[in-house]
C-alpha atoms as a PDB file:
ATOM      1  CA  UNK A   1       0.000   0.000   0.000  1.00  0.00           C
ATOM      2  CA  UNK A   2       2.994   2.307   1.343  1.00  0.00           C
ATOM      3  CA  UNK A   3       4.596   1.419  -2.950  1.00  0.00           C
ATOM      4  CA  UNK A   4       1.131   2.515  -4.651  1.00  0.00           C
ATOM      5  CA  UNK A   5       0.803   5.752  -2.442  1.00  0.00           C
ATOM      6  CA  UNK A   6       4.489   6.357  -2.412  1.00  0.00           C
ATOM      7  CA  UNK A   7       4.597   6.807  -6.214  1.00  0.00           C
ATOM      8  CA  UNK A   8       0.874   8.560  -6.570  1.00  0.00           C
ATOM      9  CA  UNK A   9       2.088  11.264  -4.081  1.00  0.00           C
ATOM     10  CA  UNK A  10       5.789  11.874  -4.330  1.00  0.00           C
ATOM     11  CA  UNK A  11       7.769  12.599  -7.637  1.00  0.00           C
ATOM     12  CA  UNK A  12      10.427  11.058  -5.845  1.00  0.00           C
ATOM     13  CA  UNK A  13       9.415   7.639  -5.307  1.00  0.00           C
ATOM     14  CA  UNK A  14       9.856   5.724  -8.221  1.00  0.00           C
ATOM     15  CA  UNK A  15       8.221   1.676  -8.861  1.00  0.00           C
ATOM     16  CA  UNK A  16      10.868  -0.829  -9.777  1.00  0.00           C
ATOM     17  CA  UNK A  17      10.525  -4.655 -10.907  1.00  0.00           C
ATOM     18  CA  UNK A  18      11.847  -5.183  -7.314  1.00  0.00           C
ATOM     19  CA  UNK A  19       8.963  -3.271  -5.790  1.00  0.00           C
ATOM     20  CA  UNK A  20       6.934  -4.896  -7.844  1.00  0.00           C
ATOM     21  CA  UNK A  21       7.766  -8.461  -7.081  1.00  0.00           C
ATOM     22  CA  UNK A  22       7.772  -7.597  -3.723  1.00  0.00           C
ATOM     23  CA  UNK A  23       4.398  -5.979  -3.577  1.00  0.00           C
ATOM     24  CA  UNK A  24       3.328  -9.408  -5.252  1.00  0.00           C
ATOM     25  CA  UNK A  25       4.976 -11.684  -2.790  1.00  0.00           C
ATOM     26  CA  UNK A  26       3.328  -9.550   0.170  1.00  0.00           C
ATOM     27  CA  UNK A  27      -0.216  -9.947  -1.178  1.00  0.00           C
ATOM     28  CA  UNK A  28      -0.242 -13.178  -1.996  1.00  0.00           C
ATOM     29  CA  UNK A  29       0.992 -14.403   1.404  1.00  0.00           C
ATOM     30  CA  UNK A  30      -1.961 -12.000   2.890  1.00  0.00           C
ATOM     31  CA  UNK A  31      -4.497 -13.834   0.429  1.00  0.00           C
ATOM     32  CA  UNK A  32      -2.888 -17.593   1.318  1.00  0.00           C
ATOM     33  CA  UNK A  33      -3.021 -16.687   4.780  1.00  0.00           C
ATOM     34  CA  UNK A  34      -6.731 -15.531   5.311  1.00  0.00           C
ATOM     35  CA  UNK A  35      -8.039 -17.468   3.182  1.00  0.00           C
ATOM     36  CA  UNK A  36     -11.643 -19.027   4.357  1.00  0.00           C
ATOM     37  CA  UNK A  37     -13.356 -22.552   3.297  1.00  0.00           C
ATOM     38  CA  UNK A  38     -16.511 -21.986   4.233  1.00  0.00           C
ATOM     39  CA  UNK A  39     -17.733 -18.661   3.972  1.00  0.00           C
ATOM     40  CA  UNK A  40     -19.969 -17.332   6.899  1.00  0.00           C
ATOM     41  CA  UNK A  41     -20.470 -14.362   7.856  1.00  0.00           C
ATOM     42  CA  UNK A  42     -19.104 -11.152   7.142  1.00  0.00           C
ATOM     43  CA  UNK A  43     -18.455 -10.182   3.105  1.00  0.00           C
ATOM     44  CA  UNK A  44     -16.637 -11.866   0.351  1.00  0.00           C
ATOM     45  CA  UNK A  45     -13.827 -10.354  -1.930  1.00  0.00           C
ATOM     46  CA  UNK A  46     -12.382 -13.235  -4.063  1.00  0.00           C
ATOM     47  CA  UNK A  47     -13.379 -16.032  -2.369  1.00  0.00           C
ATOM     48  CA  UNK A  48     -11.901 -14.156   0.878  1.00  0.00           C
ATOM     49  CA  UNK A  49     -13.858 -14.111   3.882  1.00  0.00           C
ATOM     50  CA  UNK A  50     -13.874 -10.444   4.813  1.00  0.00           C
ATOM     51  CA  UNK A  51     -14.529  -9.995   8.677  1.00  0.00           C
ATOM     52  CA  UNK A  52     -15.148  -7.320  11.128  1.00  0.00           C
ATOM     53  CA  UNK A  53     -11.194  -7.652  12.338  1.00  0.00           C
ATOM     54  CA  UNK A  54      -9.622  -8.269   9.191  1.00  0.00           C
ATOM     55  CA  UNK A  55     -11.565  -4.832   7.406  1.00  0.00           C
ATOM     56  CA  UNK A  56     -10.064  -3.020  10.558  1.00  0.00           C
ATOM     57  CA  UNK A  57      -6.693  -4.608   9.947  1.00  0.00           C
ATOM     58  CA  UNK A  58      -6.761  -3.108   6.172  1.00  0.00           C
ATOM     59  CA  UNK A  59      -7.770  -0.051   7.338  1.00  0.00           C
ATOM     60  CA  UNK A  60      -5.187   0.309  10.065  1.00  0.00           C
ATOM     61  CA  UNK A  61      -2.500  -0.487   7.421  1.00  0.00           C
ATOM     62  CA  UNK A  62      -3.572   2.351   4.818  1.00  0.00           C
ATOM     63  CA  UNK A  63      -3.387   4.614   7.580  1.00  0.00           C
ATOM     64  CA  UNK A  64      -0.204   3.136   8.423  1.00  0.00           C
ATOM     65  CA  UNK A  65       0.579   3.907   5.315  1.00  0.00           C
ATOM     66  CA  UNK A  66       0.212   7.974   4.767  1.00  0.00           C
ATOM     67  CA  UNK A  67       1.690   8.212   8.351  1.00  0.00           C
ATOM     68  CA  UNK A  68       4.951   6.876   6.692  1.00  0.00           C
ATOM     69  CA  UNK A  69       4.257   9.213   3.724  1.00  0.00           C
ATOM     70  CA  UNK A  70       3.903  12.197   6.025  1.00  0.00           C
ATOM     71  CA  UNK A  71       6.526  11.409   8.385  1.00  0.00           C
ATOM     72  CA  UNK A  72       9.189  11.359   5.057  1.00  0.00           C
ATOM     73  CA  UNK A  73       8.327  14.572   4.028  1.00  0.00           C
ATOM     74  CA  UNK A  74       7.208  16.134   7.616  1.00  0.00           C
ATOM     75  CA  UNK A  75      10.956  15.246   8.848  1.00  0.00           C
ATOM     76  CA  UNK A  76      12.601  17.676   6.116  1.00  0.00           C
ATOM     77  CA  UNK A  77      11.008  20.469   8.777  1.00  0.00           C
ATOM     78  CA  UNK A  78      10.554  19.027  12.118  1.00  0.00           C
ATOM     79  CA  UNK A  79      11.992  17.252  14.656  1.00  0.00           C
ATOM     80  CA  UNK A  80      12.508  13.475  14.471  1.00  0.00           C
ATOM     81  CA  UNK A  81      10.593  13.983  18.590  1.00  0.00           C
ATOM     82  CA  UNK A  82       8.041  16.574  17.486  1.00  0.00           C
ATOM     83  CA  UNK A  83       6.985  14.209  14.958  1.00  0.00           C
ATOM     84  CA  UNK A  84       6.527  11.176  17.363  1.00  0.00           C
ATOM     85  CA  UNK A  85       4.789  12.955  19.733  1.00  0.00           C
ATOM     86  CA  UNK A  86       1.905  14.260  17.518  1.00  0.00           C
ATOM     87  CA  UNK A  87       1.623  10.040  15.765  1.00  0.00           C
ATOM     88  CA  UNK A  88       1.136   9.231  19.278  1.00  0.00           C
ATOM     89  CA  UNK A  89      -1.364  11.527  20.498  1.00  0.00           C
ATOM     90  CA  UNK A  90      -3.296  11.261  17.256  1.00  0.00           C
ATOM     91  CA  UNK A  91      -3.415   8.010  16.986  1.00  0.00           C
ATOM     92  CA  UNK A  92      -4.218   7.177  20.557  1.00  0.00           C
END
């Protein structure tokens, strides 16, 4: 997620094939490992059983992910502390 937002809102952060292949090797060991036989409950995408905790895992990681986008460029201005200190209280 960090690769696909990296490159949509930096000019700086470029894709490679070894991006890439690692994006690829991520996901599909996040598809083997929550994959569901039976499907009950919750929604499916894929054949994926999409529950309650695993829809707040994916949205914990995109906002994971612009806090690693803002922390690169907020660092070129503020302390490394500063920084920490406002993740933390926001996110608590």
């Amino acid at each position: 997620m960090v690769l696909i937002l990296a490159h949509l809102l930096t000019h700086d952060d470029k894709i490679t094939r070894r991006k890439v292949l690692g994006l690829i090797l991520g996901i599909g060991g996040i598809v083997l490992a929550n994959v569901d036989k039976v499907a009950g409950g919750g929604f499916q995408v894929g054949g994926i059983s999409m529950r309650g905790g695993k829809v707040f895992l994916l949205i914990s990681s995109l906002a994971y992910a612009f806090a690693i986008l803002y922390g690169k460029k907020a660092l070129k201005t503020i302390p490394s502390t500063r920084l920490n200190m406002h993740q933390l209280i926001l996110g608590a």
